[in-house]
PDB file of N, CA and C in Angstrom:
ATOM      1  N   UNK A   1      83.126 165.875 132.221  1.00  0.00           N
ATOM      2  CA  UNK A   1      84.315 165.925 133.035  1.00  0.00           C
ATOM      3  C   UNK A   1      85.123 164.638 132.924  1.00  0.00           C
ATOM      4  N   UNK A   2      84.699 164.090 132.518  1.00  0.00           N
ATOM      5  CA  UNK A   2      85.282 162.113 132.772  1.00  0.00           C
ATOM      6  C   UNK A   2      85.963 162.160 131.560  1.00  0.00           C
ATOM      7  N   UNK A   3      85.654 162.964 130.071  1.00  0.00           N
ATOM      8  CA  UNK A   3      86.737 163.042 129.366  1.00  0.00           C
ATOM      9  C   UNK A   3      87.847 163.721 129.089  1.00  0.00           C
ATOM     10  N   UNK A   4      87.605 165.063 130.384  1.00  0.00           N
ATOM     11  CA  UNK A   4      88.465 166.013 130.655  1.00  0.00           C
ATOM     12  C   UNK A   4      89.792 165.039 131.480  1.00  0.00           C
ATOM     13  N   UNK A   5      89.186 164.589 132.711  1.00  0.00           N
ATOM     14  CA  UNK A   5      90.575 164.395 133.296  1.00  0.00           C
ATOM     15  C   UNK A   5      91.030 162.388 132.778  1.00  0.00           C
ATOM     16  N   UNK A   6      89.900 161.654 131.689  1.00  0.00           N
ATOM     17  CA  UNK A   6      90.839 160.596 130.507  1.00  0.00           C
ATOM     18  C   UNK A   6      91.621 161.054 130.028  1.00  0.00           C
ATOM     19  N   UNK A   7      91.789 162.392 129.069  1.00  0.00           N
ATOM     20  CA  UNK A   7      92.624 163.125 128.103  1.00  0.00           C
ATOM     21  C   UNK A   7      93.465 163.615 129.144  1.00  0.00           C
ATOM     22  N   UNK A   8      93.133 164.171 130.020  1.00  0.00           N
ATOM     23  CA  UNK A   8      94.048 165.136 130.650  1.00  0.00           C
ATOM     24  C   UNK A   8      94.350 164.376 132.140  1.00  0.00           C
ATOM     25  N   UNK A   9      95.669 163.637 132.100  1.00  0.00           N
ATOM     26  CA  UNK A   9      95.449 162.627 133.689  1.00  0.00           C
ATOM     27  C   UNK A   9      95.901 163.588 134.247  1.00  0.00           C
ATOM     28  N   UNK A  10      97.297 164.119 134.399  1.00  0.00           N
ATOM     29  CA  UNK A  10      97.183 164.945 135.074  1.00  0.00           C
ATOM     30  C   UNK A  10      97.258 166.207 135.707  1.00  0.00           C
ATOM     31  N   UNK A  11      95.743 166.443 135.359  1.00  0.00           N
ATOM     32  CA  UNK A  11      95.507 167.885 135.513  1.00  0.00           C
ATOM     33  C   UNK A  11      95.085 168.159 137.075  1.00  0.00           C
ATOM     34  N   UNK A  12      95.553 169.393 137.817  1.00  0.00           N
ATOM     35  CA  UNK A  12      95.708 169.591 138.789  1.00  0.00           C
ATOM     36  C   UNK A  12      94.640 171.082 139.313  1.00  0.00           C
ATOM     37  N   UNK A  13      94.387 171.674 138.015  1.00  0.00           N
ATOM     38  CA  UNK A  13      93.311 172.416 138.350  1.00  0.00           C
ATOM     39  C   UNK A  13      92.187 172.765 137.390  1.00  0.00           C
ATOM     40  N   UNK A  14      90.920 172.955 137.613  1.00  0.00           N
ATOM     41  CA  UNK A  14      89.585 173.360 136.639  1.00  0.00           C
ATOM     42  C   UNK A  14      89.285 174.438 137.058  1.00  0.00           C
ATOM     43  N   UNK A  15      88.898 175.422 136.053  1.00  0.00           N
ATOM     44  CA  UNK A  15      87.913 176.421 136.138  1.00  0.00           C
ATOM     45  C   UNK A  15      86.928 176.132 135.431  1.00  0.00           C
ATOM     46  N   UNK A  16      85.281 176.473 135.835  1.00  0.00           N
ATOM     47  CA  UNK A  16      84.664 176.489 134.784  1.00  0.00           C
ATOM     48  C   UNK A  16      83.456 176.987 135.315  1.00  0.00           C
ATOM     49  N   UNK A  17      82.283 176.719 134.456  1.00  0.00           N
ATOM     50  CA  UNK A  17      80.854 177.337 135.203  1.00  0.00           C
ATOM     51  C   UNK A  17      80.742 176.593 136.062  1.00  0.00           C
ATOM     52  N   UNK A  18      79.730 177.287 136.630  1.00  0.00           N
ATOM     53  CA  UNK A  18      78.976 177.005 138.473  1.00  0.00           C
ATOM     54  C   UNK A  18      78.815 175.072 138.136  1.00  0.00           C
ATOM     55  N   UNK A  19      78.408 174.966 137.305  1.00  0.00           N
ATOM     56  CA  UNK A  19      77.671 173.477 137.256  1.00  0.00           C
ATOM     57  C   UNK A  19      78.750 172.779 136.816  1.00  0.00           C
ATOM     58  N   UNK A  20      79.604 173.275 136.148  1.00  0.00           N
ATOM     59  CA  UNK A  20      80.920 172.392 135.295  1.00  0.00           C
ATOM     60  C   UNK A  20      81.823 172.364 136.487  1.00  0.00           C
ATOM     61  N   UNK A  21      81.860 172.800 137.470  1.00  0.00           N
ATOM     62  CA  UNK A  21      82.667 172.830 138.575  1.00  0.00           C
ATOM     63  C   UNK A  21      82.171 171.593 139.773  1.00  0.00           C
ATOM     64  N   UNK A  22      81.245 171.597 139.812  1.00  0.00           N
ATOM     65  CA  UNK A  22      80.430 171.328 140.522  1.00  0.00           C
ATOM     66  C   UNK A  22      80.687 169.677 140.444  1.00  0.00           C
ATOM     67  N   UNK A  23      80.314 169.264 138.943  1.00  0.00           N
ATOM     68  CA  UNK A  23      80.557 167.600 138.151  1.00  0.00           C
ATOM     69  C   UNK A  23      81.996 167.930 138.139  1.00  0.00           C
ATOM     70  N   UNK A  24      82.934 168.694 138.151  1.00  0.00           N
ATOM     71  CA  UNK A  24      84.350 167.966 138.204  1.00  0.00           C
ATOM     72  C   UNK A  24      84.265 167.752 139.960  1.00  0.00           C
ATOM     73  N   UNK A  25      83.983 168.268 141.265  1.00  0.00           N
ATOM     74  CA  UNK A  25      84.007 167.754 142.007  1.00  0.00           C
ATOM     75  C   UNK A  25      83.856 166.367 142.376  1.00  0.00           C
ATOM     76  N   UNK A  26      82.720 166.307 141.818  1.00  0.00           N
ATOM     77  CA  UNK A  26      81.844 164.887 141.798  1.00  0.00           C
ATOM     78  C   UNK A  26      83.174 163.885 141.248  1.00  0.00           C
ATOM     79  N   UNK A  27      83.610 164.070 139.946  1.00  0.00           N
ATOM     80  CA  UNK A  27      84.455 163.298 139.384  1.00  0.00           C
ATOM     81  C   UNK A  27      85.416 162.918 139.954  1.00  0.00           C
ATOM     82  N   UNK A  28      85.931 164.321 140.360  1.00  0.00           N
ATOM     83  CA  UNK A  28      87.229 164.261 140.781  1.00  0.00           C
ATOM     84  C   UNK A  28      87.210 162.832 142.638  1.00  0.00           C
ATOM     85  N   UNK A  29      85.843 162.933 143.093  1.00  0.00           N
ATOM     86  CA  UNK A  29      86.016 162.173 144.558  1.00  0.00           C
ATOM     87  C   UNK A  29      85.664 160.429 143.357  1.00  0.00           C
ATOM     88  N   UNK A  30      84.518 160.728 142.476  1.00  0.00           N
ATOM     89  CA  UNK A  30      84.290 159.290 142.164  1.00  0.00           C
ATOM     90  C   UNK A  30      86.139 158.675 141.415  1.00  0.00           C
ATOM     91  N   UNK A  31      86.949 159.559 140.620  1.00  0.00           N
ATOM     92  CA  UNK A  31      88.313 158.924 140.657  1.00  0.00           C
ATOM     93  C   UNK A  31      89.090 158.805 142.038  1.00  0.00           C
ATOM     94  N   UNK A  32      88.753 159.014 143.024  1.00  0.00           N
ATOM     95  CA  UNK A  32      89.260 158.651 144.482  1.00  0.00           C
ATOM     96  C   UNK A  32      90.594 159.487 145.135  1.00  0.00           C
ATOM     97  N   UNK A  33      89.825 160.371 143.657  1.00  0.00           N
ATOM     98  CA  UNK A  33      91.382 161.318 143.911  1.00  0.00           C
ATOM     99  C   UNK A  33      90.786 162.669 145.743  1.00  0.00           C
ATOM    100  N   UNK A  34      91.606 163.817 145.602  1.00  0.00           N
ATOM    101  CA  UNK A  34      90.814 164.692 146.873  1.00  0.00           C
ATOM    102  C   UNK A  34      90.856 166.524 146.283  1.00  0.00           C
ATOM    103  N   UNK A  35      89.558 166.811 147.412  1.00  0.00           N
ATOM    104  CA  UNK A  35      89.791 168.321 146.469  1.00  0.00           C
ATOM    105  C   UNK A  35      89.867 169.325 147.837  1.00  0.00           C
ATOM    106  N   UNK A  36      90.823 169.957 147.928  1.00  0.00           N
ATOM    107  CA  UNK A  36      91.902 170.571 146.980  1.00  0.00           C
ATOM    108  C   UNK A  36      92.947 170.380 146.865  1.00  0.00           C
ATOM    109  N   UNK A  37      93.191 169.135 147.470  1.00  0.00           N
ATOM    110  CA  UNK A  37      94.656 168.930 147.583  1.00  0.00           C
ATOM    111  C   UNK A  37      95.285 168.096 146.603  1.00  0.00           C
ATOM    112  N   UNK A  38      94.210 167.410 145.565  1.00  0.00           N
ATOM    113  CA  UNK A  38      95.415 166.816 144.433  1.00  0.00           C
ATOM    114  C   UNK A  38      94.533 167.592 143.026  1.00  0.00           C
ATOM    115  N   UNK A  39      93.197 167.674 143.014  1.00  0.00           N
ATOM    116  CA  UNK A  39      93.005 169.046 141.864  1.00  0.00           C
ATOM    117  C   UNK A  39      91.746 170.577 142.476  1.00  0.00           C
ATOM    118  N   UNK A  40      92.142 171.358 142.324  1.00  0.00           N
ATOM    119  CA  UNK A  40      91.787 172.681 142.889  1.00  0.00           C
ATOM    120  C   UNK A  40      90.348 172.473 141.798  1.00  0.00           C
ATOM    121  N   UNK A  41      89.878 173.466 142.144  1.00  0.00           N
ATOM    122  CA  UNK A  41      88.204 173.979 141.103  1.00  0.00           C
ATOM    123  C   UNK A  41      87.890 175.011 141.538  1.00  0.00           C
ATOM    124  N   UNK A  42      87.400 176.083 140.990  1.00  0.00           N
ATOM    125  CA  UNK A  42      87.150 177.547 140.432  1.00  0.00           C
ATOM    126  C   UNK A  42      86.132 177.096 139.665  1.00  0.00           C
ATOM    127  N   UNK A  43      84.768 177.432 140.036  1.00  0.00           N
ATOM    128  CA  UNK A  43      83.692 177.976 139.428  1.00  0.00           C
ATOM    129  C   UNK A  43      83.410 179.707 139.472  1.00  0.00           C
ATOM    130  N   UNK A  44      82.961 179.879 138.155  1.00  0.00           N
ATOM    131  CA  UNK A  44      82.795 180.601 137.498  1.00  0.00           C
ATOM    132  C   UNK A  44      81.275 181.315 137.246  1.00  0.00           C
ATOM    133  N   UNK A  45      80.984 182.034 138.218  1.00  0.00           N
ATOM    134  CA  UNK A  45      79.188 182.437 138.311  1.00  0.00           C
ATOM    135  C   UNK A  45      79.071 182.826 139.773  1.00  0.00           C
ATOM    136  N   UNK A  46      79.437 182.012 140.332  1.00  0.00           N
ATOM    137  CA  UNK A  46      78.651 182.800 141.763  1.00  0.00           C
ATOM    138  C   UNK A  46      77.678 182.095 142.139  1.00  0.00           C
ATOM    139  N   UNK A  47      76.691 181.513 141.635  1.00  0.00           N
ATOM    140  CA  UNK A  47      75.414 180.813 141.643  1.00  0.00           C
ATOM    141  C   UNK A  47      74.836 180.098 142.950  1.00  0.00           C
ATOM    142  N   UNK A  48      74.131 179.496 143.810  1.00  0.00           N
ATOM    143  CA  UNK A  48      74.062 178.696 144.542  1.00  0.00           C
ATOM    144  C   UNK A  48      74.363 177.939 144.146  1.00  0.00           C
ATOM    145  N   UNK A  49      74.722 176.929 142.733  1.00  0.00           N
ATOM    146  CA  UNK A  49      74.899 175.953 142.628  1.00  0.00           C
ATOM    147  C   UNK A  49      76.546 175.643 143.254  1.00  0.00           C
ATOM    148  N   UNK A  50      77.203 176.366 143.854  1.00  0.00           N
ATOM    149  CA  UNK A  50      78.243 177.143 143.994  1.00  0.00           C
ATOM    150  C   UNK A  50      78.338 176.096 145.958  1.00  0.00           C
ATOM    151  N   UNK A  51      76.721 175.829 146.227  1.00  0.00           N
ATOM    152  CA  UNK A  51      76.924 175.580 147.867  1.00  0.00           C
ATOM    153  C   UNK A  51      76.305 174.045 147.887  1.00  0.00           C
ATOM    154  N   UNK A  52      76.142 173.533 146.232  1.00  0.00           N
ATOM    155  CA  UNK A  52      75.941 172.156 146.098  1.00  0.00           C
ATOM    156  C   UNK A  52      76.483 171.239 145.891  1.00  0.00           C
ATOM    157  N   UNK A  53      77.640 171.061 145.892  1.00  0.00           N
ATOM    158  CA  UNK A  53      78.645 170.069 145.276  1.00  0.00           C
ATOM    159  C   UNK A  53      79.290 169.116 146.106  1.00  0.00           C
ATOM    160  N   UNK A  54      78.880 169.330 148.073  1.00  0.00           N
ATOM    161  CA  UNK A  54      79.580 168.384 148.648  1.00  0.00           C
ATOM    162  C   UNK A  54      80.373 169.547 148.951  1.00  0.00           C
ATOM    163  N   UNK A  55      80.905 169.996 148.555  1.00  0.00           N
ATOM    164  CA  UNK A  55      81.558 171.178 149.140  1.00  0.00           C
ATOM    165  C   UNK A  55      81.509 172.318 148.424  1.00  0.00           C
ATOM    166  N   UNK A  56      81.723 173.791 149.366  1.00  0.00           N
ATOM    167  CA  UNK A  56      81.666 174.641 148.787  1.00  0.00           C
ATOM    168  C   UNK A  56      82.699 175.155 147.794  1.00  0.00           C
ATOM    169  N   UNK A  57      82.408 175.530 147.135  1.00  0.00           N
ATOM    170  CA  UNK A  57      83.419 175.995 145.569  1.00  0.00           C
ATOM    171  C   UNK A  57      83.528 177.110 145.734  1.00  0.00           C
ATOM    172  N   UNK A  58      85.135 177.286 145.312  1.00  0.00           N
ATOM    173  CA  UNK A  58      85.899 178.928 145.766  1.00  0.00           C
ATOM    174  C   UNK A  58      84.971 179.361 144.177  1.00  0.00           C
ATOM    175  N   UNK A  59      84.933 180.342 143.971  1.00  0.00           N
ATOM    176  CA  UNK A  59      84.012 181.302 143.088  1.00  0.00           C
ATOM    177  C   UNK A  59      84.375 182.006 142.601  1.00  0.00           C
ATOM    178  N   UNK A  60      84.556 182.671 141.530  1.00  0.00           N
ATOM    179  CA  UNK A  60      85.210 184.352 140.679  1.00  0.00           C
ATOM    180  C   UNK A  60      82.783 184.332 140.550  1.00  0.00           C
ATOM    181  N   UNK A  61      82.503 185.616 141.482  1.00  0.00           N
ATOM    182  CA  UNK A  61      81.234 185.658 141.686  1.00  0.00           C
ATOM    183  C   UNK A  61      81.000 187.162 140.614  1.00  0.00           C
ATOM    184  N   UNK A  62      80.042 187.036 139.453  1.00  0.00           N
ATOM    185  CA  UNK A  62      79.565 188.180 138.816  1.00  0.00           C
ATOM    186  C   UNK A  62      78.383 188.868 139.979  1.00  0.00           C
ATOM    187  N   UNK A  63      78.577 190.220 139.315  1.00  0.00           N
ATOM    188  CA  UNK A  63      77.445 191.135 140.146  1.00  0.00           C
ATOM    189  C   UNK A  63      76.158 191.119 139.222  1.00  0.00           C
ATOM    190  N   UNK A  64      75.257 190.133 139.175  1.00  0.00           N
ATOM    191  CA  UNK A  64      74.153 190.011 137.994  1.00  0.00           C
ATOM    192  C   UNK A  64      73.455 191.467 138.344  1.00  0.00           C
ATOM    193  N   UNK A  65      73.044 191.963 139.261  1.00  0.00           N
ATOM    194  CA  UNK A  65      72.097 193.235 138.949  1.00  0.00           C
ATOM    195  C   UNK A  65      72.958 194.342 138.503  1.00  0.00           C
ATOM    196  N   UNK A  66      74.136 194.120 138.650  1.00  0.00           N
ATOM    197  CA  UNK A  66      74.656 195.477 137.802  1.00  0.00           C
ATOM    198  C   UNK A  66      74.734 194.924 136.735  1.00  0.00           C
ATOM    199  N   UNK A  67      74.930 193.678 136.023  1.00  0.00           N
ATOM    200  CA  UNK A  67      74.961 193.064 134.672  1.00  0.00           C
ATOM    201  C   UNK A  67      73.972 193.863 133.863  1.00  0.00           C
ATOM    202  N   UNK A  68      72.633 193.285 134.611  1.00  0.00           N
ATOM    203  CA  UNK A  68      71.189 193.115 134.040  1.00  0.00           C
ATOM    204  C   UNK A  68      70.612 195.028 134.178  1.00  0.00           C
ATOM    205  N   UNK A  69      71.896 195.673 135.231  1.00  0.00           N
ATOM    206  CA  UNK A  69      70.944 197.060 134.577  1.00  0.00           C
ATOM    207  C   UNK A  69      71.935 197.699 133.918  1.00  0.00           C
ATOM    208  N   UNK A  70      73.588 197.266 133.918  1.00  0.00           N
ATOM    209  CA  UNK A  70      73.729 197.766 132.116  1.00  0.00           C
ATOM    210  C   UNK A  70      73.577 197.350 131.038  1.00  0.00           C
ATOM    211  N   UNK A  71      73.353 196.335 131.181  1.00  0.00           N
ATOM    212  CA  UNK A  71      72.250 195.703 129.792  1.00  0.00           C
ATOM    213  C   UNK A  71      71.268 196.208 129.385  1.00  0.00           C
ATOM    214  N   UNK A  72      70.083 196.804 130.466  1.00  0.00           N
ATOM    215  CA  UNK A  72      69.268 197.739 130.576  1.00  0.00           C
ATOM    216  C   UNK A  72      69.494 198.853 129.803  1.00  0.00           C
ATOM    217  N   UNK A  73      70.380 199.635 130.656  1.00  0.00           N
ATOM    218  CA  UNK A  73      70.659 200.791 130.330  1.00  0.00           C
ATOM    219  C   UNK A  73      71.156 200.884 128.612  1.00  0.00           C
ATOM    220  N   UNK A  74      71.928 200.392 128.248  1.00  0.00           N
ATOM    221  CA  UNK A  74      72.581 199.674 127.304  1.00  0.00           C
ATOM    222  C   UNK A  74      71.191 199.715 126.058  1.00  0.00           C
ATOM    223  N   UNK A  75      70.243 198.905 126.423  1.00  0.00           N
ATOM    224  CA  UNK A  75      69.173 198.702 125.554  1.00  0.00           C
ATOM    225  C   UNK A  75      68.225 199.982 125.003  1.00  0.00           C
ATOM    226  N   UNK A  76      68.411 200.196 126.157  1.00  0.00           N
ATOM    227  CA  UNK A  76      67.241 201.832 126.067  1.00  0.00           C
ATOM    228  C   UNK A  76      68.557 202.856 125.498  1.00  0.00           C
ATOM    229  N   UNK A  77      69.682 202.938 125.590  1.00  0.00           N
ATOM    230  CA  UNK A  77      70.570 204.161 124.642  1.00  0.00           C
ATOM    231  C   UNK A  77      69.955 203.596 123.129  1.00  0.00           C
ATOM    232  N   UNK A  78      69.808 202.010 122.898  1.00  0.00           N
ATOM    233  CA  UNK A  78      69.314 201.667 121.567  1.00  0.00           C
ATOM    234  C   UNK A  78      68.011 202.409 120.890  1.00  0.00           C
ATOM    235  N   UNK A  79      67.243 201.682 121.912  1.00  0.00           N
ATOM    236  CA  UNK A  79      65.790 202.003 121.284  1.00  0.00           C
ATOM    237  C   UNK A  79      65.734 203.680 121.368  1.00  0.00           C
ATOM    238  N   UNK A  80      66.402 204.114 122.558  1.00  0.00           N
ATOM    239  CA  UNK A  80      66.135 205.729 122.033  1.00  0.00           C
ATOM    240  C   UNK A  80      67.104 206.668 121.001  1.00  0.00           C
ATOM    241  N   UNK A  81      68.206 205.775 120.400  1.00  0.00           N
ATOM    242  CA  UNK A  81      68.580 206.003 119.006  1.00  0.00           C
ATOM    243  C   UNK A  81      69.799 206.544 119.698  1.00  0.00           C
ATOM    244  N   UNK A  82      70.000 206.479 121.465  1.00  0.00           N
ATOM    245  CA  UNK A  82      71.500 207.079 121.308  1.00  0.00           C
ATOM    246  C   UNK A  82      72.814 205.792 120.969  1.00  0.00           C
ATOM    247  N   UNK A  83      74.124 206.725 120.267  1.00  0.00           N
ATOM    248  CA  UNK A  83      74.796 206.070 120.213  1.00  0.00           C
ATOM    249  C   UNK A  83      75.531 204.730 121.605  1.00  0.00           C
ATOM    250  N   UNK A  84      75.570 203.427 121.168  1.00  0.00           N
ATOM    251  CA  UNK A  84      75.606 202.310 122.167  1.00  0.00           C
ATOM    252  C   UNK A  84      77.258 201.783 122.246  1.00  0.00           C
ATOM    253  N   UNK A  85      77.877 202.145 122.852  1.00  0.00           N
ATOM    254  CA  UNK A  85      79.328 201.733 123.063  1.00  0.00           C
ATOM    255  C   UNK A  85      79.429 201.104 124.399  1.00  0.00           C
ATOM    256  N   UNK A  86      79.210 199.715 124.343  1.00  0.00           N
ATOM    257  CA  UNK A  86      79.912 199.355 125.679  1.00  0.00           C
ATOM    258  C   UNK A  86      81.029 198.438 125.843  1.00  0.00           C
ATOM    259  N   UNK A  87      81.668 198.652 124.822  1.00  0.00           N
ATOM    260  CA  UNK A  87      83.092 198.382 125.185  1.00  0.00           C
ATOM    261  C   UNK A  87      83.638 199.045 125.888  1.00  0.00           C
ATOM    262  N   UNK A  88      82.970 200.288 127.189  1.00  0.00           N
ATOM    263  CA  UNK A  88      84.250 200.700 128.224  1.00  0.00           C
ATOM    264  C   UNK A  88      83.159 200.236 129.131  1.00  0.00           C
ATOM    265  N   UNK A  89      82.037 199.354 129.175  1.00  0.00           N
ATOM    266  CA  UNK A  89      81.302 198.881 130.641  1.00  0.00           C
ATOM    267  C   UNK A  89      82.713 197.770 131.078  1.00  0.00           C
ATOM    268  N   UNK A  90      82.580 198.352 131.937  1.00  0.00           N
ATOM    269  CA  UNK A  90      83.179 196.822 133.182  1.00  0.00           C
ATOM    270  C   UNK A  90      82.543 196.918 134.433  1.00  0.00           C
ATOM    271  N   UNK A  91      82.278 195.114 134.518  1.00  0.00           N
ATOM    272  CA  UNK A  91      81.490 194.929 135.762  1.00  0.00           C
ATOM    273  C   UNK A  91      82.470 194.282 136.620  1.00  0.00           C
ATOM    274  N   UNK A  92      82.790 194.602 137.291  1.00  0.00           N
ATOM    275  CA  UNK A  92      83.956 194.158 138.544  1.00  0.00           C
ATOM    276  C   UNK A  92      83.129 192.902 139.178  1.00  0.00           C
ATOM    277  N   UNK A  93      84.110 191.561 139.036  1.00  0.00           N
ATOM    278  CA  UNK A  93      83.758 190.691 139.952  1.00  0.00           C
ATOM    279  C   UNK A  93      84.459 190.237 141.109  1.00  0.00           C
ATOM    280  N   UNK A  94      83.938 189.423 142.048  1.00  0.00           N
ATOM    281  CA  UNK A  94      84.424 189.334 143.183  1.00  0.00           C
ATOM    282  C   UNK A  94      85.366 187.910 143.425  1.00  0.00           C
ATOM    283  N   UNK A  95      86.245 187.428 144.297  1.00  0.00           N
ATOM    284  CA  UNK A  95      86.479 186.216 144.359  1.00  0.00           C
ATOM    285  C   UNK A  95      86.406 185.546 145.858  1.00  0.00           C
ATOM    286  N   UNK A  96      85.121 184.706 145.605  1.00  0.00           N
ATOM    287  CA  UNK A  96      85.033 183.813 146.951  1.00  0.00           C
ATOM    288  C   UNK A  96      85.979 182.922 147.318  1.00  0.00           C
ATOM    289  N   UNK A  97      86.571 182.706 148.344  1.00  0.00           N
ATOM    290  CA  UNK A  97      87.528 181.680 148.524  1.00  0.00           C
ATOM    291  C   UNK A  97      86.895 180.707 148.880  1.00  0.00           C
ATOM    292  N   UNK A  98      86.852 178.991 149.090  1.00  0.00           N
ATOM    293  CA  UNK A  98      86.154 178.567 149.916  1.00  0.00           C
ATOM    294  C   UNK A  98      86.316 177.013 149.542  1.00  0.00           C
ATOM    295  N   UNK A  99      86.267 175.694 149.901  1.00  0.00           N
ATOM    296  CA  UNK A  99      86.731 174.896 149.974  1.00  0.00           C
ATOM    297  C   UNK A  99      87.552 174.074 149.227  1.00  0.00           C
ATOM    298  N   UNK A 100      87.240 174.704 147.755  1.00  0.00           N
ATOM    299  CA  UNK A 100      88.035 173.687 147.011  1.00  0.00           C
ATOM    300  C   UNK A 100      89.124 174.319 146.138  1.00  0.00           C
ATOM    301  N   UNK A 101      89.888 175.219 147.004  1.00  0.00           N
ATOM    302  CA  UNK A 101      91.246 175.715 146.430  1.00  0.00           C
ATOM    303  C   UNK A 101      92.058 175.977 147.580  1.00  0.00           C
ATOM    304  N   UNK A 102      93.158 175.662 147.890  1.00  0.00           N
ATOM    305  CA  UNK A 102      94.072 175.324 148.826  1.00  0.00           C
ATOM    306  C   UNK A 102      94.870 176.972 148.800  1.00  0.00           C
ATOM    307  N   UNK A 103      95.127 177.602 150.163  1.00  0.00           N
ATOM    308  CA  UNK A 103      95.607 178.832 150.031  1.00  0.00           C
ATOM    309  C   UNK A 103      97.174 179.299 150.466  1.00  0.00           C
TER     310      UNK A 103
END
């Protein structure tokens, strides 16, 4: 993150995974800057790591057990030789709002 916002001074918002969100928080208070009011963050997962950062992180949250049983499902059309198309699965995710995006 420390070479994200060197290269990028000023950037005003991050998305990224649960943990990449998490260290731009961190960054973003050790540059003395504030969150959400001079850069926003969007993690990406859902994760608990999501309720570790000093504050809670607004979230775009995946539904892992519907992930993990069309993946499932998905696997077994393989092994039982049926044809496997899941380019029309979509797993609908959710969006948590929550401390570090200004509304």
């Amino acid at each position: 993150m420390r070479e994200l916002f060197d290269r990028f001074t000023d950037v005003d918002a991050v998305v990224s995974s649960d943990i990449g969100a998490a260290c731009c928080v961190q960054e973003v208070f050790r540059r003395g800057m504030r969150v959400p009011q001079d850069v926003q963050v969007v993690a990406y997962d859902g994760t608990y790591l999501t309720d570790m950062a000093g504050l809670r992180l607004t979230a775009v949250c995946q539904d892992f057990d519907a992930l993990a049983g069309t993946a499932v499902a998905r696997m077994m059309d393989a092994i039982e030789g049926r044809p496997v198309d899941s380019a029309g699965d979509v797993i609908p995710v959710s969006l948590r709002e929550a401390d570090t995006t200004r509304r």
